[in-house]
C-alpha atoms as a PDB file:
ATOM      1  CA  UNK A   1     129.501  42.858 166.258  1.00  0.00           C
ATOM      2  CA  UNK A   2     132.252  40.165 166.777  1.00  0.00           C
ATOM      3  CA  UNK A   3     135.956  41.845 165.960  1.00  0.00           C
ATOM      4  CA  UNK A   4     136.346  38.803 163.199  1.00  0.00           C
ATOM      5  CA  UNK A   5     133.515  40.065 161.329  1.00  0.00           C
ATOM      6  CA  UNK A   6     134.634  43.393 160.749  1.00  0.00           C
ATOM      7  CA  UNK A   7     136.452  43.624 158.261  1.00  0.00           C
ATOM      8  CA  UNK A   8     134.373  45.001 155.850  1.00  0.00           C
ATOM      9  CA  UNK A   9     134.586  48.299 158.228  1.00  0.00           C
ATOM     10  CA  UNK A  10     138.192  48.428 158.668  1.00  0.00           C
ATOM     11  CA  UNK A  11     138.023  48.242 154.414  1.00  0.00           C
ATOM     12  CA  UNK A  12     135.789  51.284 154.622  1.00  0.00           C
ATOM     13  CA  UNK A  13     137.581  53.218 157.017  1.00  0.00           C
ATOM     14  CA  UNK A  14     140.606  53.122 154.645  1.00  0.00           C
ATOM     15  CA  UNK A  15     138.021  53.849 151.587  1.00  0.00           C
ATOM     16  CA  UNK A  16     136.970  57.029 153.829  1.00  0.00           C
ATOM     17  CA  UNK A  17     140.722  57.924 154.257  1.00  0.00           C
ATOM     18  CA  UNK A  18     141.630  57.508 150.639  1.00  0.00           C
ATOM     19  CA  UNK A  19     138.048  59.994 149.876  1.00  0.00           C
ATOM     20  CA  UNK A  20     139.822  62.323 152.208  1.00  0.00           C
ATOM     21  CA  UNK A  21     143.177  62.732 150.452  1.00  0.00           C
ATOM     22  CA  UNK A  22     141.654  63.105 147.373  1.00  0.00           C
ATOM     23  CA  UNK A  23     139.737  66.101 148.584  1.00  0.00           C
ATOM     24  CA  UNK A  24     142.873  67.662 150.096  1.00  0.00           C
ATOM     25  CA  UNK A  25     144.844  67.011 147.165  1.00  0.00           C
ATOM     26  CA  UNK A  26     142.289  68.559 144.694  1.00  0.00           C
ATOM     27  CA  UNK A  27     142.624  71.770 147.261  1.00  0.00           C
ATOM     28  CA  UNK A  28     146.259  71.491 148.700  1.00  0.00           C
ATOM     29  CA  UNK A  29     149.277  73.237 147.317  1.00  0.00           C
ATOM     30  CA  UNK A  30     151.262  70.815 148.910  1.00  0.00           C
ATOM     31  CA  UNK A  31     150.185  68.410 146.501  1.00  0.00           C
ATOM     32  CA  UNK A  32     153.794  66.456 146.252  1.00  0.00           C
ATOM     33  CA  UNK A  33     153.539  65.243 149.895  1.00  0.00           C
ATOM     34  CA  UNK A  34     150.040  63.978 149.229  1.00  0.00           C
ATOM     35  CA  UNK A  35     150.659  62.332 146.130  1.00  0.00           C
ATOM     36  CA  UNK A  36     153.199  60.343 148.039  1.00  0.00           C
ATOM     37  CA  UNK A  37     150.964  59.783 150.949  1.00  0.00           C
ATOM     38  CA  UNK A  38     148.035  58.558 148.420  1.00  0.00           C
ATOM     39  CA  UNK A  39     150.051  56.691 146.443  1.00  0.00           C
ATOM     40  CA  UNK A  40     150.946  54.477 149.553  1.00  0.00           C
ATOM     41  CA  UNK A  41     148.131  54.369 150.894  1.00  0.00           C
ATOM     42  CA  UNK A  42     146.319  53.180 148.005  1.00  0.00           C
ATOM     43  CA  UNK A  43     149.451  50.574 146.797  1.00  0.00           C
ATOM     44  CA  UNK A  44     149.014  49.260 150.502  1.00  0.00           C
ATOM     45  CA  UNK A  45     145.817  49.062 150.586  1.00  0.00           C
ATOM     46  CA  UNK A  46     144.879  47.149 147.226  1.00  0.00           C
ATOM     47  CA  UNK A  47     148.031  44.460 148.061  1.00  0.00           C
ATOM     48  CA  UNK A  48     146.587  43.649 151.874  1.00  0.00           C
ATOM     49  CA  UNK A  49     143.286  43.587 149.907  1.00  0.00           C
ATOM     50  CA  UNK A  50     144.233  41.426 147.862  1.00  0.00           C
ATOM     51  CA  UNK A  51     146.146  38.774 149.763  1.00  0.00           C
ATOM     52  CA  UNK A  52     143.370  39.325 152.485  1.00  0.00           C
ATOM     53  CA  UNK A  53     140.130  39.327 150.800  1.00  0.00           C
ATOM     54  CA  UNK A  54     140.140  38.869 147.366  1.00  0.00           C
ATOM     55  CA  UNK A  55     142.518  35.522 147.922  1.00  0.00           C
ATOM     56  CA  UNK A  56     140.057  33.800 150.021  1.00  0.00           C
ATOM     57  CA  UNK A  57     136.914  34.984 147.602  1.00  0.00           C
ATOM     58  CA  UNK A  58     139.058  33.501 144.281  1.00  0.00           C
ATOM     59  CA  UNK A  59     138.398  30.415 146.471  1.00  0.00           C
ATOM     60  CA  UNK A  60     134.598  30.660 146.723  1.00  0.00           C
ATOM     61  CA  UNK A  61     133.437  29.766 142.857  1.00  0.00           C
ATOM     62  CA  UNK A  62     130.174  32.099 143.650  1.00  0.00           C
ATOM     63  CA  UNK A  63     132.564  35.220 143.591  1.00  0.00           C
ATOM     64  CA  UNK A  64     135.357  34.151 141.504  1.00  0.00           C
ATOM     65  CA  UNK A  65     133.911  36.761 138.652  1.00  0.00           C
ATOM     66  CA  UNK A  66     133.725  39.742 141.173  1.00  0.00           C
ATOM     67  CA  UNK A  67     136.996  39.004 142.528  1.00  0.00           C
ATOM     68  CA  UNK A  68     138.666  39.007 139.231  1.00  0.00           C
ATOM     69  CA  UNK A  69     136.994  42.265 138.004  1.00  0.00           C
ATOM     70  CA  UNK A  70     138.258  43.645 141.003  1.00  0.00           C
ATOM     71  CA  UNK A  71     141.697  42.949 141.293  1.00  0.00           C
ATOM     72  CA  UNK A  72     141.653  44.166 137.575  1.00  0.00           C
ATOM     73  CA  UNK A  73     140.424  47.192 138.595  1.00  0.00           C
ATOM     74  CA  UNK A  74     143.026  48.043 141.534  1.00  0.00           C
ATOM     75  CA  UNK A  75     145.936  47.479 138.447  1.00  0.00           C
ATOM     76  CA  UNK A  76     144.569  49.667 136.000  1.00  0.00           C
ATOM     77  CA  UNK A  77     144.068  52.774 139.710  1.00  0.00           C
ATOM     78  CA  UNK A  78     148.240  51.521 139.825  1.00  0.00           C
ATOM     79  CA  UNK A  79     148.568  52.437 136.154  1.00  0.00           C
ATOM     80  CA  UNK A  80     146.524  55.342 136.671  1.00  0.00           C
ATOM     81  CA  UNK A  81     148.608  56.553 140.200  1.00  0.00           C
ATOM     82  CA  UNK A  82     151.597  56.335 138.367  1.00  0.00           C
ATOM     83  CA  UNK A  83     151.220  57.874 134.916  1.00  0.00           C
ATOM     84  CA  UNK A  84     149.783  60.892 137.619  1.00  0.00           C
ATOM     85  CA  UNK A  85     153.291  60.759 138.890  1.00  0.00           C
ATOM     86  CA  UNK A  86     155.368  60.915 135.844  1.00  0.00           C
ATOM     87  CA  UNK A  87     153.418  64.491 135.296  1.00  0.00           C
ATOM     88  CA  UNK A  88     154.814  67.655 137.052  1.00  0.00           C
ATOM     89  CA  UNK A  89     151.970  68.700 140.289  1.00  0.00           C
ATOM     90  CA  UNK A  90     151.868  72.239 138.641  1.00  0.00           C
ATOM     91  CA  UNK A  91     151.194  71.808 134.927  1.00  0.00           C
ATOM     92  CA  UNK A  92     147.887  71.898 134.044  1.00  0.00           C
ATOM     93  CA  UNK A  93     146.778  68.469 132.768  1.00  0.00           C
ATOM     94  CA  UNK A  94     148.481  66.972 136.531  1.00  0.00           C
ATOM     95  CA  UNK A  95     144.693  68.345 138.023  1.00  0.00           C
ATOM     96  CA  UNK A  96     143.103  65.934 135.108  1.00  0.00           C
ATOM     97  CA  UNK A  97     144.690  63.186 135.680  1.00  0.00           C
ATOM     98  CA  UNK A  98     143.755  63.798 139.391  1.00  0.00           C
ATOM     99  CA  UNK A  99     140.015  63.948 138.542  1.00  0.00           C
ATOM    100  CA  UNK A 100     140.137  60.436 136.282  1.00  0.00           C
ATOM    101  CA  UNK A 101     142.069  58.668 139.195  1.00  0.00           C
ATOM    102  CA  UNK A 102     139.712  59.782 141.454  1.00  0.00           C
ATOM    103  CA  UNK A 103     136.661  59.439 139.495  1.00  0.00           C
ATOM    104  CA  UNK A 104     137.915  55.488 138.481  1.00  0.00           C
ATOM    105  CA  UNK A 105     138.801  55.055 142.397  1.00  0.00           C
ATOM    106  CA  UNK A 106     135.744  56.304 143.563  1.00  0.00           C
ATOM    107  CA  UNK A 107     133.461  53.998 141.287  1.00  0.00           C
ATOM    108  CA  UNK A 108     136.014  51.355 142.608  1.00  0.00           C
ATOM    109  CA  UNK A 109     135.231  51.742 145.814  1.00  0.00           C
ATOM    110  CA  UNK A 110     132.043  52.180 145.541  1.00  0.00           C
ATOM    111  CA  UNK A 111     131.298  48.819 143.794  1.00  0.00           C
ATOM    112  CA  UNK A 112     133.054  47.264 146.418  1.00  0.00           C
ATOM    113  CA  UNK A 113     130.806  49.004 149.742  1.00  0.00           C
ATOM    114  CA  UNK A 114     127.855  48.243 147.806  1.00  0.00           C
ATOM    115  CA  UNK A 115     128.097  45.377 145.701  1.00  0.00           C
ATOM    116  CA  UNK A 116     130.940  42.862 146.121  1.00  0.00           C
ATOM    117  CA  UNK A 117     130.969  43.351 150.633  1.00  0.00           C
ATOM    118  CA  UNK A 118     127.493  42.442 151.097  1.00  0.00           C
ATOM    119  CA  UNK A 119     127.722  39.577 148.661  1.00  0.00           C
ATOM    120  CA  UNK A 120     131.196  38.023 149.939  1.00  0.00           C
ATOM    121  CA  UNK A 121     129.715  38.114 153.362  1.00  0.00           C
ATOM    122  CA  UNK A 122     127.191  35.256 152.564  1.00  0.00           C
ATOM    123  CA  UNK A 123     130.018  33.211 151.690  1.00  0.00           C
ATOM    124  CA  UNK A 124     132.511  34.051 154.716  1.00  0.00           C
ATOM    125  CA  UNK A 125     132.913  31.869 157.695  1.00  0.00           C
ATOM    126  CA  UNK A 126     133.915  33.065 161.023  1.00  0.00           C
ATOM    127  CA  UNK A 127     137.570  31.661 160.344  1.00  0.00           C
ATOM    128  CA  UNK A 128     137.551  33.263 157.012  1.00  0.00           C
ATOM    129  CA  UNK A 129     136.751  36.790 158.298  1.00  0.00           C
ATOM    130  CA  UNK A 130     139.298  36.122 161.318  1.00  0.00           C
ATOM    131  CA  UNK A 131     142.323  35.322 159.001  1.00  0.00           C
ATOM    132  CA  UNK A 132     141.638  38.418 156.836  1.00  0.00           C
ATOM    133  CA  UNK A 133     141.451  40.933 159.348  1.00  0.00           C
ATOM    134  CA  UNK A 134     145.277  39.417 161.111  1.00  0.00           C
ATOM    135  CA  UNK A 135     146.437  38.791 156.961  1.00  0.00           C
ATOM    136  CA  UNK A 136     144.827  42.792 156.164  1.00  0.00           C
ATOM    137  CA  UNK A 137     146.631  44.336 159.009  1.00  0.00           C
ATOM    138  CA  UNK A 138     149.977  42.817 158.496  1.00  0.00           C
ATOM    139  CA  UNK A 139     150.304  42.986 154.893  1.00  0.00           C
ATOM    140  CA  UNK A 140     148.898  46.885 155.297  1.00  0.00           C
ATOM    141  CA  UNK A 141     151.756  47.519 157.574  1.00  0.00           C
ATOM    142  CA  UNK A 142     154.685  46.052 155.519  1.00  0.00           C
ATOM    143  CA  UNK A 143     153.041  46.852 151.969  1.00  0.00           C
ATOM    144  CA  UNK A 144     153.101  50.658 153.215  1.00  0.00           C
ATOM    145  CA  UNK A 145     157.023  50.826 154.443  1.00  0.00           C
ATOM    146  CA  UNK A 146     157.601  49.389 151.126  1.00  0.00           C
ATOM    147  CA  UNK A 147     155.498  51.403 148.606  1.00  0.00           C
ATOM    148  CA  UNK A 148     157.097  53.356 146.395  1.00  0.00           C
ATOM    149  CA  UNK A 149     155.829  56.483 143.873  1.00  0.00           C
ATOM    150  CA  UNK A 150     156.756  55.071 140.397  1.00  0.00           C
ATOM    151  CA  UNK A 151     155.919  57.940 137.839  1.00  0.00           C
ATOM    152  CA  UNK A 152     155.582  55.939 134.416  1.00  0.00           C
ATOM    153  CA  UNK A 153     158.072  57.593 131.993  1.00  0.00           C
ATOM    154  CA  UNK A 154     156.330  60.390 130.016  1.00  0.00           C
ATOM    155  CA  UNK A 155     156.515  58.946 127.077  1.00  0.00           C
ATOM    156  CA  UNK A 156     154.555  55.758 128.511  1.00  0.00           C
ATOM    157  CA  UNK A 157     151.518  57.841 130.589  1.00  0.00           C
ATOM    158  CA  UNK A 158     148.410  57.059 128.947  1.00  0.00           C
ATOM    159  CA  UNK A 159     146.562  59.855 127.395  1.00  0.00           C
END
């Protein structure tokens, strides 16, 4: 396989990544430190995404509609991440919240491997998949040194 044509991979490698800290977190005591970590990851992630992918699909009118449900979806896993961090990691709802972030990411990601990747890739050109790998990469990278956890005030945090 060319290295412009995956980046559908190096998306799933981070999906894998992002499966893995939710495990750890669901069994770790050290669960501030890998709130942090996942809440980075995940901010960097959907922004590199976004400029990456999900910019050059808005301009393809055959995916416009996936693209949109998409980005929706990676702002409500933000509201989600950060009504999980206005809640102390040892009171007992924190371990709820966990599950509905994960279960919401996890259908996320899922309708992204198995739907929306194989569909954008009939639309791709080689230039297309070139730019979003370089655009992914460097927008990862600087996304990441600049996420931040931002607990929603308790008051705010959905139920």
């Amino acid at each position: 396989m060319p290295a412009s044509l995956d980046i559908f991979d190096r998306l799933k490698q981070d999906h894998d990544l992002h499966r893995e800290l939710f495990a750890q977190l669901a069994a770790s005591s050290s669960r501030e430190r890998l709130l942090v970590k996942l809440t980075k990851e995940l901010k960097a992630h959907a922004a590199a995404e976004e400029q990456a992918l999900y910019s050059t699909m808005m301009r393809k009118p055959e995916t416009t509609s996936e693209t949109r449900h998409s980005v929706a979806e990676h702002h409500e896993i933000e509201e989600l991440l950060n009504d999980l961090a206005a809640i102390d990691v040892d009171a007992d709802e924190w371990t709820d919240k966990l599950e509905a972030l994960r279960h919401r990411y996890i259908h996320h990601i899922d309708e992204e491997e198995e739907e929306h990747f194989p569909d954008f890739a009939n639309y791709l050109t080689e230039d297309d998949l070139a730019h979003m790998r370089t655009v992914f990469e460097r927008r990862k990278r600087e996304e990441k040194a600049a996420a931040e956890v931002t607990p929603e005030a308790l008051e705010d945090a959905k139920e």
